[in-house]
N, C-alpha and C. Protein backbone atom coordinates (compact mmCIF):
# COMPACT_ATOMS: atom_id res chain seq x y z
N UNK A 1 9.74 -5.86 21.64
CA UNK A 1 10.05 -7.23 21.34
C UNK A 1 11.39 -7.57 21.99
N UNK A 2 11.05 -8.58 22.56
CA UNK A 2 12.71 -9.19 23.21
C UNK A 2 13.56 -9.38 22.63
N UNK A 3 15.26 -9.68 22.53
CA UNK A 3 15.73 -9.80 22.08
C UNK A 3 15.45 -11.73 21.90
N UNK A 4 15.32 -12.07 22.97
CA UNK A 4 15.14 -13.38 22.47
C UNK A 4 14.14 -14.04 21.43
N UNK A 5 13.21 -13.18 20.93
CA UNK A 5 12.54 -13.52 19.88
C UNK A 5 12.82 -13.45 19.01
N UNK A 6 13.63 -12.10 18.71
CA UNK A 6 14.31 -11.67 17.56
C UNK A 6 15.50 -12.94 17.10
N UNK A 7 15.88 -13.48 18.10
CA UNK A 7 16.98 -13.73 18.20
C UNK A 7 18.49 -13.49 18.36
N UNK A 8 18.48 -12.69 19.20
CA UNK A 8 19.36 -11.92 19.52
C UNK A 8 20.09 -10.59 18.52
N UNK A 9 21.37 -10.75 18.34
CA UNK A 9 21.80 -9.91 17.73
C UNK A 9 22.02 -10.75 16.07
N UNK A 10 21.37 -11.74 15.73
CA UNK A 10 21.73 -12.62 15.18
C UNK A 10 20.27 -12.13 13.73
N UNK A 11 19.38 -11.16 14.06
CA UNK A 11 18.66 -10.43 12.83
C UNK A 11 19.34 -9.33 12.48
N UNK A 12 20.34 -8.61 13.10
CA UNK A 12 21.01 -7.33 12.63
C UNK A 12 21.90 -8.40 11.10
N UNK A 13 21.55 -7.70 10.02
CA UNK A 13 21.98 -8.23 9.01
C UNK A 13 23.30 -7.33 8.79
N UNK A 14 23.96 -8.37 7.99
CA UNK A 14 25.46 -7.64 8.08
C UNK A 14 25.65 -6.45 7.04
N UNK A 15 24.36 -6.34 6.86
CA UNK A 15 24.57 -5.28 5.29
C UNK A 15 24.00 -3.82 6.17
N UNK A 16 23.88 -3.63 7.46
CA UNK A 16 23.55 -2.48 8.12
C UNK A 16 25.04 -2.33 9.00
N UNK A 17 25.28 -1.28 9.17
CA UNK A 17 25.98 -0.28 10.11
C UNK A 17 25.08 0.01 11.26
N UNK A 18 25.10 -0.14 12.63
CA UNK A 18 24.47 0.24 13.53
C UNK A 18 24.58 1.77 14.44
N UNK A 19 24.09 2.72 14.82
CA UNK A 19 24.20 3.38 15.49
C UNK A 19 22.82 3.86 16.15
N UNK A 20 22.78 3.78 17.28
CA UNK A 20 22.01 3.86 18.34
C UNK A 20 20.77 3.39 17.56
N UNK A 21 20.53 1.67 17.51
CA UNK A 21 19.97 0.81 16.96
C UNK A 21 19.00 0.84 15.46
N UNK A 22 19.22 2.39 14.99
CA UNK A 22 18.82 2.51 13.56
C UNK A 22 20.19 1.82 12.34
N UNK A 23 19.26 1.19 11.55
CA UNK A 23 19.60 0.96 10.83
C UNK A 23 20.22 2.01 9.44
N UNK A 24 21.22 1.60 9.02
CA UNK A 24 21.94 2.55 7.82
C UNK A 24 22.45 1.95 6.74
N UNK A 25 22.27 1.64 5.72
CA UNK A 25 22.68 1.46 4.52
C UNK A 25 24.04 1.08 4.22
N UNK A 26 24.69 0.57 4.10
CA UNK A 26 26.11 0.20 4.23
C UNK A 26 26.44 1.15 3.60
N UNK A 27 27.95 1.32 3.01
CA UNK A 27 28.74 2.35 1.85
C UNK A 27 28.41 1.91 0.96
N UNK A 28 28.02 2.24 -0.25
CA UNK A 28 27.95 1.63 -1.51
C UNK A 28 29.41 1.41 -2.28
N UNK A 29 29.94 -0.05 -2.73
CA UNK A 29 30.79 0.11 -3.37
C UNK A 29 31.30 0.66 -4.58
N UNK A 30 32.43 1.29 -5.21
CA UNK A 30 32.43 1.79 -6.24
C UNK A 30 33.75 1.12 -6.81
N UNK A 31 33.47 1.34 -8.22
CA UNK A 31 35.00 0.29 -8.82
C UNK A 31 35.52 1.68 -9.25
N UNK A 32 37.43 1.71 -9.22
CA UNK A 32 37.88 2.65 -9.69
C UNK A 32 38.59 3.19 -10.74
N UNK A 33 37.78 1.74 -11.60
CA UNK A 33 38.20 1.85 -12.93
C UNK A 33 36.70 2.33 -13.92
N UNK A 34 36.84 2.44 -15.16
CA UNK A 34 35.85 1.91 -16.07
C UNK A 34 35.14 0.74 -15.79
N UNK A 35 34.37 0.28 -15.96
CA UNK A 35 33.51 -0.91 -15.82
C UNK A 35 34.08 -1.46 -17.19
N UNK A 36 34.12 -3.35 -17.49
CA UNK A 36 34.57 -3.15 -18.60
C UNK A 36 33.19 -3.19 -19.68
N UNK A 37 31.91 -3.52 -18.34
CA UNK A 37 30.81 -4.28 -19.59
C UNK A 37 29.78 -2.95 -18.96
N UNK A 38 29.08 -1.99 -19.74
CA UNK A 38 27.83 -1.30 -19.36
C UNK A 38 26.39 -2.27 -19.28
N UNK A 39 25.67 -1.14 -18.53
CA UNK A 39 24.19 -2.14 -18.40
C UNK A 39 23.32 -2.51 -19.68
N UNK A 40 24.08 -1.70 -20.91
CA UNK A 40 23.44 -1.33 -22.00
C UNK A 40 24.09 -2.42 -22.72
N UNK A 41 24.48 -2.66 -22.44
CA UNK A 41 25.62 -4.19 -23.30
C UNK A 41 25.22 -5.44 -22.70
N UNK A 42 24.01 -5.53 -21.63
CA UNK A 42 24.00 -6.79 -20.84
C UNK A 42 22.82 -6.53 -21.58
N UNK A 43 21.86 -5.77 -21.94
CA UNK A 43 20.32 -6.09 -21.45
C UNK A 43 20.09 -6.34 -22.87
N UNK A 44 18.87 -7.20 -22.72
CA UNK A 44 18.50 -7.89 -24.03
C UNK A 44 17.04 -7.57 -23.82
N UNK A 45 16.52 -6.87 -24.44
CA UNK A 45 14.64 -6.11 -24.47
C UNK A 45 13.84 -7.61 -24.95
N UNK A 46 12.85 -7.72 -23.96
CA UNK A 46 11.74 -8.59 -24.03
C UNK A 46 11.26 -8.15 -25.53
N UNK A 47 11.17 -6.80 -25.73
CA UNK A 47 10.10 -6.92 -26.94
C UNK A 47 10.80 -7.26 -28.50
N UNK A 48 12.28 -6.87 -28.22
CA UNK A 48 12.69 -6.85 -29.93
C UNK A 48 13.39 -8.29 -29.76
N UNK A 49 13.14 -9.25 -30.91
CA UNK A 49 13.86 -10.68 -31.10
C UNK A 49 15.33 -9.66 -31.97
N UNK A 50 16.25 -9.86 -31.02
CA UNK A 50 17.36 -9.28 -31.69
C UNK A 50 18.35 -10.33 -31.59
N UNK A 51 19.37 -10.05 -32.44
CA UNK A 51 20.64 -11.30 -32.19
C UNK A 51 21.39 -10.59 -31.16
N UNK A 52 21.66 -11.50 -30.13
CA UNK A 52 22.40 -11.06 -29.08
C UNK A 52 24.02 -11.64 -28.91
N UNK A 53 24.84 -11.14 -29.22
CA UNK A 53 26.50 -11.61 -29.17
C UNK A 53 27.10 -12.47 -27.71
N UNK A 54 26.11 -11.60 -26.78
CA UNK A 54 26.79 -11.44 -25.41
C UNK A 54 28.24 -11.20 -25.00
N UNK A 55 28.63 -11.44 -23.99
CA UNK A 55 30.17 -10.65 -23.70
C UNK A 55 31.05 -11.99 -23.66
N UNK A 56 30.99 -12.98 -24.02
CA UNK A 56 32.38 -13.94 -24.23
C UNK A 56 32.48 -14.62 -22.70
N UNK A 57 31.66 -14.31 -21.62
CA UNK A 57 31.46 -14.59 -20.61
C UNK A 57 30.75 -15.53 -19.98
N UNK A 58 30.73 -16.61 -20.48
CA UNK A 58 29.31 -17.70 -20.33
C UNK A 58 28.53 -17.24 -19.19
N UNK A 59 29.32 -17.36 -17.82
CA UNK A 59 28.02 -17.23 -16.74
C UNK A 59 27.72 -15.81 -16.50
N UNK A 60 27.74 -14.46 -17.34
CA UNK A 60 27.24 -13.62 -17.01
C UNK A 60 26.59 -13.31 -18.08
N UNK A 61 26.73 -13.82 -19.37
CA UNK A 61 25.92 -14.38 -20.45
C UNK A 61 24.64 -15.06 -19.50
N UNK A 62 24.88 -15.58 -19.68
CA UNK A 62 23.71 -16.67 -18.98
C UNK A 62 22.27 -16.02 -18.12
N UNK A 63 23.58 -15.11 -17.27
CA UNK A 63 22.76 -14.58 -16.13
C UNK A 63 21.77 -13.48 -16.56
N UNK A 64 22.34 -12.92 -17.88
CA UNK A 64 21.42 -11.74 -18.45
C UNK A 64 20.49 -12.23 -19.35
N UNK A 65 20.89 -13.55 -20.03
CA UNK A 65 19.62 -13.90 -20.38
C UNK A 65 18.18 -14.57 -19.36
N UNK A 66 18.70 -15.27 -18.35
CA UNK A 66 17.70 -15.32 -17.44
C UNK A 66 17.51 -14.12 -16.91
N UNK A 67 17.91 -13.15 -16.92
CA UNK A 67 17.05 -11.57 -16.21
C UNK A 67 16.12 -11.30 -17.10
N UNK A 68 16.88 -11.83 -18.69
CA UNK A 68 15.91 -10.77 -19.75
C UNK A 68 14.42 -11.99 -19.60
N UNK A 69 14.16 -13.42 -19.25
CA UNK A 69 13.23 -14.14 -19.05
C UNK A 69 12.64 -13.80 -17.58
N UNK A 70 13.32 -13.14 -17.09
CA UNK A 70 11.95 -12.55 -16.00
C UNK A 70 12.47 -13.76 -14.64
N UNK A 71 13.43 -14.22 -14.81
CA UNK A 71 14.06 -15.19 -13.84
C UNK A 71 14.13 -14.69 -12.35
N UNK A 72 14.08 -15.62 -11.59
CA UNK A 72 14.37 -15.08 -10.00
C UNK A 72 14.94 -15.65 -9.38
N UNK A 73 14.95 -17.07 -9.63
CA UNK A 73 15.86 -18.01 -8.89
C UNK A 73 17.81 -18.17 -9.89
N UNK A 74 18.13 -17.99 -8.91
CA UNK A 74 19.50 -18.05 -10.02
C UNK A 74 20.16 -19.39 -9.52
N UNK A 75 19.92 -19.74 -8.45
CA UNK A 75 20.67 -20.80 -8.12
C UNK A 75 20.94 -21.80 -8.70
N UNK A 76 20.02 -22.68 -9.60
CA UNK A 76 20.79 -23.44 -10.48
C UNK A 76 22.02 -22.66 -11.23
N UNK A 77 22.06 -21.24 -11.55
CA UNK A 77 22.88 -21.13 -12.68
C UNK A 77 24.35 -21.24 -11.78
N UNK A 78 24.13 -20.74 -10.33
CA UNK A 78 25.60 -20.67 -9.24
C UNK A 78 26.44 -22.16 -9.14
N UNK A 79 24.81 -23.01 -8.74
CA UNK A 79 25.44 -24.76 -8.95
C UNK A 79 26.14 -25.00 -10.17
N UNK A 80 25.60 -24.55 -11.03
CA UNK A 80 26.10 -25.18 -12.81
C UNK A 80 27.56 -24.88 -12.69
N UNK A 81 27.98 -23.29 -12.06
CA UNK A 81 29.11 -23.05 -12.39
C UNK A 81 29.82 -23.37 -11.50
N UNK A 82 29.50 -24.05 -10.23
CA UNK A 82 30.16 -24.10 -9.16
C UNK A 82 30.42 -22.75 -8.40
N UNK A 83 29.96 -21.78 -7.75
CA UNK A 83 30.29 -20.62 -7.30
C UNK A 83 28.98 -20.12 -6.12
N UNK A 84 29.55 -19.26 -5.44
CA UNK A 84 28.40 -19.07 -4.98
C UNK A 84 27.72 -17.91 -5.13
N UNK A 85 26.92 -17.55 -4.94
CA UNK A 85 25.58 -16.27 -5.08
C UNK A 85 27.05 -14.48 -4.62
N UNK A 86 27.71 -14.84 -3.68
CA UNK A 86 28.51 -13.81 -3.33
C UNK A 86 29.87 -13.70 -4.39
N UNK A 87 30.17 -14.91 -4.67
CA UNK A 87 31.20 -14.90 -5.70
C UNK A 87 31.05 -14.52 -7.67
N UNK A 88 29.78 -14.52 -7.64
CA UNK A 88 29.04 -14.26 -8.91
C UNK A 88 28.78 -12.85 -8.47
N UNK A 89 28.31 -11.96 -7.16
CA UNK A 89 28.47 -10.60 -7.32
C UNK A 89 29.39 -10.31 -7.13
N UNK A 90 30.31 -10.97 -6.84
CA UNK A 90 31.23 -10.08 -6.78
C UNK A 90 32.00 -10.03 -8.28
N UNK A 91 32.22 -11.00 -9.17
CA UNK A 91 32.52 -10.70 -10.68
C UNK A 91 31.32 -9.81 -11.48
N UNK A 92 30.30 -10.06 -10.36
CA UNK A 92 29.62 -9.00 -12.05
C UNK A 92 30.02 -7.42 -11.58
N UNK A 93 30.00 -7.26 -10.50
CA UNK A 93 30.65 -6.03 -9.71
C UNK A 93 32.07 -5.63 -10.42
N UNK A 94 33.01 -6.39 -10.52
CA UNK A 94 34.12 -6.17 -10.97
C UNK A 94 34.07 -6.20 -12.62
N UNK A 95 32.90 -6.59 -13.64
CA UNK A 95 32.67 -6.67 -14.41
C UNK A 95 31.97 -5.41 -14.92
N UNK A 96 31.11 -5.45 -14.28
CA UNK A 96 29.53 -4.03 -14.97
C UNK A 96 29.85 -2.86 -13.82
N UNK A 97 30.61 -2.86 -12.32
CA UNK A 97 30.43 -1.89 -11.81
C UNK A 97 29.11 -2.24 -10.77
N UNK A 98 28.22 -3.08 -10.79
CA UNK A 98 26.59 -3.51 -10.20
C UNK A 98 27.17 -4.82 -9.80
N UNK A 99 26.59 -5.01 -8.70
CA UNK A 99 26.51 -6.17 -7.83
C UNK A 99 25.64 -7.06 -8.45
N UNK A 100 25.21 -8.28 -8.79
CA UNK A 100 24.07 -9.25 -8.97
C UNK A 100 22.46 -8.69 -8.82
N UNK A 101 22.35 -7.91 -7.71
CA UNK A 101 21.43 -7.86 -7.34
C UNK A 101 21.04 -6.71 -7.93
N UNK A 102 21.86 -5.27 -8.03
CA UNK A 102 21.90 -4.07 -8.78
C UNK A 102 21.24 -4.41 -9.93
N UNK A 103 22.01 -5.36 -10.78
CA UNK A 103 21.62 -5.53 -12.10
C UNK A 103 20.12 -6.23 -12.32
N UNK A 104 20.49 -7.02 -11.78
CA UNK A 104 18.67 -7.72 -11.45
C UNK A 104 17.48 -6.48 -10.88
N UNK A 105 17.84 -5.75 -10.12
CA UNK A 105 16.98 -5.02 -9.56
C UNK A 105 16.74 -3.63 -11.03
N UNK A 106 17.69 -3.18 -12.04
CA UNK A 106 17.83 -2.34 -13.04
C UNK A 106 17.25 -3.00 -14.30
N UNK A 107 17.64 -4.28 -14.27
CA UNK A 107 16.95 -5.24 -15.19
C UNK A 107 15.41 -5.25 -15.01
N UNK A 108 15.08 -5.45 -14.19
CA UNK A 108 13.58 -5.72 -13.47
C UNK A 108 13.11 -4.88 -14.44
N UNK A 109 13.53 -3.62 -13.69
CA UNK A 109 12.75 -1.93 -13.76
C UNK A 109 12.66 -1.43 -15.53
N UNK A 110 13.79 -1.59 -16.37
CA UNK A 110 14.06 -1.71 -17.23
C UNK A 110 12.63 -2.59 -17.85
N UNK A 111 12.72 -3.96 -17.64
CA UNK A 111 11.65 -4.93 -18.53
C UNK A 111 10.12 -4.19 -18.14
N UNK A 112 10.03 -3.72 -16.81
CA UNK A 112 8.81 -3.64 -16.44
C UNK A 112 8.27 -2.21 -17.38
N UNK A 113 9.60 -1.23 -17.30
CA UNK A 113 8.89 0.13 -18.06
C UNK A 113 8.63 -0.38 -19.89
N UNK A 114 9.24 -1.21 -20.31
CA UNK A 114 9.05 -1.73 -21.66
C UNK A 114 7.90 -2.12 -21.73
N UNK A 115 7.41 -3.44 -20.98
CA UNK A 115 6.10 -3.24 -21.00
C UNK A 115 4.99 -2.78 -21.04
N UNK A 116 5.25 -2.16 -19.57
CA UNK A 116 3.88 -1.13 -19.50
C UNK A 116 3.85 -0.08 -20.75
N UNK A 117 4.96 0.29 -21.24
CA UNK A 117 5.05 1.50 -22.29
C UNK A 117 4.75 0.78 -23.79
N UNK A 118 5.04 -0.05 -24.00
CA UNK A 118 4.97 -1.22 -25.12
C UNK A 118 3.40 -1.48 -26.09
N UNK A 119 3.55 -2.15 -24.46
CA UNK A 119 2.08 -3.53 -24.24
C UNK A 119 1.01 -2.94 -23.83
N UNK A 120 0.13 -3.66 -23.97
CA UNK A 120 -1.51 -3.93 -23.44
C UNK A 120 -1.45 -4.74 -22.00
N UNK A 121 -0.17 -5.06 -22.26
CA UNK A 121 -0.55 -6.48 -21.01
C UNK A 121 -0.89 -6.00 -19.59
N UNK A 122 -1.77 -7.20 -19.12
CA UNK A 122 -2.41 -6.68 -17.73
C UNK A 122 -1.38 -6.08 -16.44
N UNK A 123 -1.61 -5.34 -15.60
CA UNK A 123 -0.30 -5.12 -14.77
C UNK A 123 0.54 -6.52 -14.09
N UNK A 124 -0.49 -7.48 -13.58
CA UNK A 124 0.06 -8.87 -13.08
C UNK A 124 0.54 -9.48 -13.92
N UNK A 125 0.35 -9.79 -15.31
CA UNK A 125 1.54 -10.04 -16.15
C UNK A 125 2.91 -9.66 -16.73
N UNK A 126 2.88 -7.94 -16.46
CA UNK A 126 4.18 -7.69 -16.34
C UNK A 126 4.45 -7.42 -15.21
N UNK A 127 4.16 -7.85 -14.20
CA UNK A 127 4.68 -7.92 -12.96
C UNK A 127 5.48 -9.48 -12.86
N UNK A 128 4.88 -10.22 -13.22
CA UNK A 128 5.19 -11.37 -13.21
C UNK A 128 6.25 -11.46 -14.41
N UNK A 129 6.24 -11.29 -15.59
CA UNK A 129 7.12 -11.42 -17.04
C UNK A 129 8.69 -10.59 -16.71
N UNK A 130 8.47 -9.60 -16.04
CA UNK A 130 9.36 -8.77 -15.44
C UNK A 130 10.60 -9.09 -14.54
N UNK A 131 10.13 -10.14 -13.71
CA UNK A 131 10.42 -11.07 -12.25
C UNK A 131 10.17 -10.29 -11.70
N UNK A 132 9.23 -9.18 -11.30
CA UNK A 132 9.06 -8.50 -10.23
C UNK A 132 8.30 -9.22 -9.28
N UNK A 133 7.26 -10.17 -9.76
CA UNK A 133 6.77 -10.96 -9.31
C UNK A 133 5.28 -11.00 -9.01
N UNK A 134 4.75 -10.23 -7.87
CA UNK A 134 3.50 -10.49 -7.59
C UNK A 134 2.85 -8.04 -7.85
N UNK A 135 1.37 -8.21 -8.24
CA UNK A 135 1.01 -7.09 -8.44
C UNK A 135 1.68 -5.65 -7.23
N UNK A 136 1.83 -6.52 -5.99
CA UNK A 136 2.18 -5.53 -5.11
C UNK A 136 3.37 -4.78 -5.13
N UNK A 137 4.17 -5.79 -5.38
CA UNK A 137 5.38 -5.98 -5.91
C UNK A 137 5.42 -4.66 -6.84
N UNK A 138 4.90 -4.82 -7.92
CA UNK A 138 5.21 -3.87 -9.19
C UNK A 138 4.30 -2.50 -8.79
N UNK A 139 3.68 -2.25 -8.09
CA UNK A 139 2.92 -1.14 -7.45
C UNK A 139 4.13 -0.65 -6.86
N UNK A 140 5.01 -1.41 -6.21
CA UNK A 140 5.77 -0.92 -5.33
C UNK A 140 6.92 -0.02 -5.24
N UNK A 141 7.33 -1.20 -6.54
CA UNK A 141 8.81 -0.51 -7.46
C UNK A 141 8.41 0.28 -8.04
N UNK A 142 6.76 0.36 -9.00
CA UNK A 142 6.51 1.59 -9.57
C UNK A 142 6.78 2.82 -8.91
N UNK A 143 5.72 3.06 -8.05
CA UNK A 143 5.80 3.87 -6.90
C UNK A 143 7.38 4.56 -6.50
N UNK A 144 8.09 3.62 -6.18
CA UNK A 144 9.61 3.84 -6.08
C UNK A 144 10.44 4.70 -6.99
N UNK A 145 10.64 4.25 -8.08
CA UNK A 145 11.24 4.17 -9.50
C UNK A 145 10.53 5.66 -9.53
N UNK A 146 9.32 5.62 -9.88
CA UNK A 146 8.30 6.69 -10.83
C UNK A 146 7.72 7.61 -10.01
N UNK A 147 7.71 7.49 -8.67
CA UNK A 147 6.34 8.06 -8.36
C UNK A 147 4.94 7.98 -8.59
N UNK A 148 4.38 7.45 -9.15
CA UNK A 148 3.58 6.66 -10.20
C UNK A 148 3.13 5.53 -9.85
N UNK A 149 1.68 5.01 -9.86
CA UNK A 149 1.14 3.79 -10.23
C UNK A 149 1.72 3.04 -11.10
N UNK A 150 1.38 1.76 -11.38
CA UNK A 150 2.00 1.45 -12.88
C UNK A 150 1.14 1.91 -13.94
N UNK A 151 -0.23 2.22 -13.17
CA UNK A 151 -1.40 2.52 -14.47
C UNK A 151 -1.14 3.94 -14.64
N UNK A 152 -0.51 4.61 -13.73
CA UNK A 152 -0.60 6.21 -14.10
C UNK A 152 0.86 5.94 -14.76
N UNK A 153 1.81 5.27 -14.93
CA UNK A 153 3.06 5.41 -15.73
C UNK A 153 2.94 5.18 -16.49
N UNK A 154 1.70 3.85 -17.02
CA UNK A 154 1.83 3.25 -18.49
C UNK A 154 0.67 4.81 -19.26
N UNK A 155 0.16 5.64 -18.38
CA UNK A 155 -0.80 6.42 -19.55
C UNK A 155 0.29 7.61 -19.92
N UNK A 156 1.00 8.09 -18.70
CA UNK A 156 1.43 8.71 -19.17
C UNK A 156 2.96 8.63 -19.98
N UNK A 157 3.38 7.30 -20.13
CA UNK A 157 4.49 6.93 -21.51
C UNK A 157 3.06 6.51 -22.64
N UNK A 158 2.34 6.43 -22.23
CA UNK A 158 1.79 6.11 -23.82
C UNK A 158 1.38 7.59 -24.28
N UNK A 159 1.33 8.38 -23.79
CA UNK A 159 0.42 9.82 -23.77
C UNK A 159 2.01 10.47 -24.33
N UNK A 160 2.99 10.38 -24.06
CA UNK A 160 3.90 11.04 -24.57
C UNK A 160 4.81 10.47 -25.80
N UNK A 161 4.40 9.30 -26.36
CA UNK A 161 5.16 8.81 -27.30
C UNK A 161 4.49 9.03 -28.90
């Protein structure tokens, strides 16, 4: 493929390091403190109606309750606060230690194993309830995450509980 299709150097995304045109994973950042908020203090479980305090933080309040609704679009919540998508990871980063996307992506995985381990529900509904989104989707991350189908994960958490 040409570069002019690609569009030049203008698809190398800035989140790769280049060397002899493979792509590499950037450094992962690390904070070098304590985090002040754990992932266990953000997440609010689809299945138990619990009272939730949250952290005194409106927009990262906010943001964990739209993860715990299976949310994907965040952008209204960036407009509401005025900020943008990079400036919101970068406080939850400096907050939880996880970038926006970390947490969303742990959140996901998190709602999706509740389910399947939980529920009855069909795999496309907790694919979808999850925000993972579409069946392939949750095959995918299963696969990832588990090694595992989602149908071979949900028998074997129900087989061991």
């Amino acid at each position: 493929m040409s570069s002019s299709i690609r569009g030049g150097e203008a698809w190398k995304h800035r989140h790769y390091r280049w060397k002899s045109g493979e792509p590499e994973p950037r450094i992962k950042r690390k904070l070098k403190v304590e985090p002040q908020f754990s992932f266990e203090q953000l997440y609010i479980s689809p299945l138990h109606q619990q009272q939730w305090n949250g952290t005194g933080i409106h927009i990262l309040d906010e943001y964990a309750r739209m993860l715990s609704e299976g949310a994907t679009d965040f952008k209204p919540l960036y407009e509401r606060y005025g900020v943008s998508a990079k400036d919101f990871s970068s406080l939850a980063f400096i907050l939880t230690g996880l970038s926006a996307q970390e947490m969303r992506m742990k959140y996901q995985v998190r709602i999706m194993d509740e389910l399947l381990r939980f529920t009855d529900m069909p795999p496309a509904e907790v694919a979808r309830r999850s925000g993972i989104g579409t069946l392939n989707n949750l095959y995918l991350v299963c696969k990832r995450t588990y090694n595992q189908s989602p149908v071979e994960h949900r028998k074997k958490m129900k087989s061991s509980q």
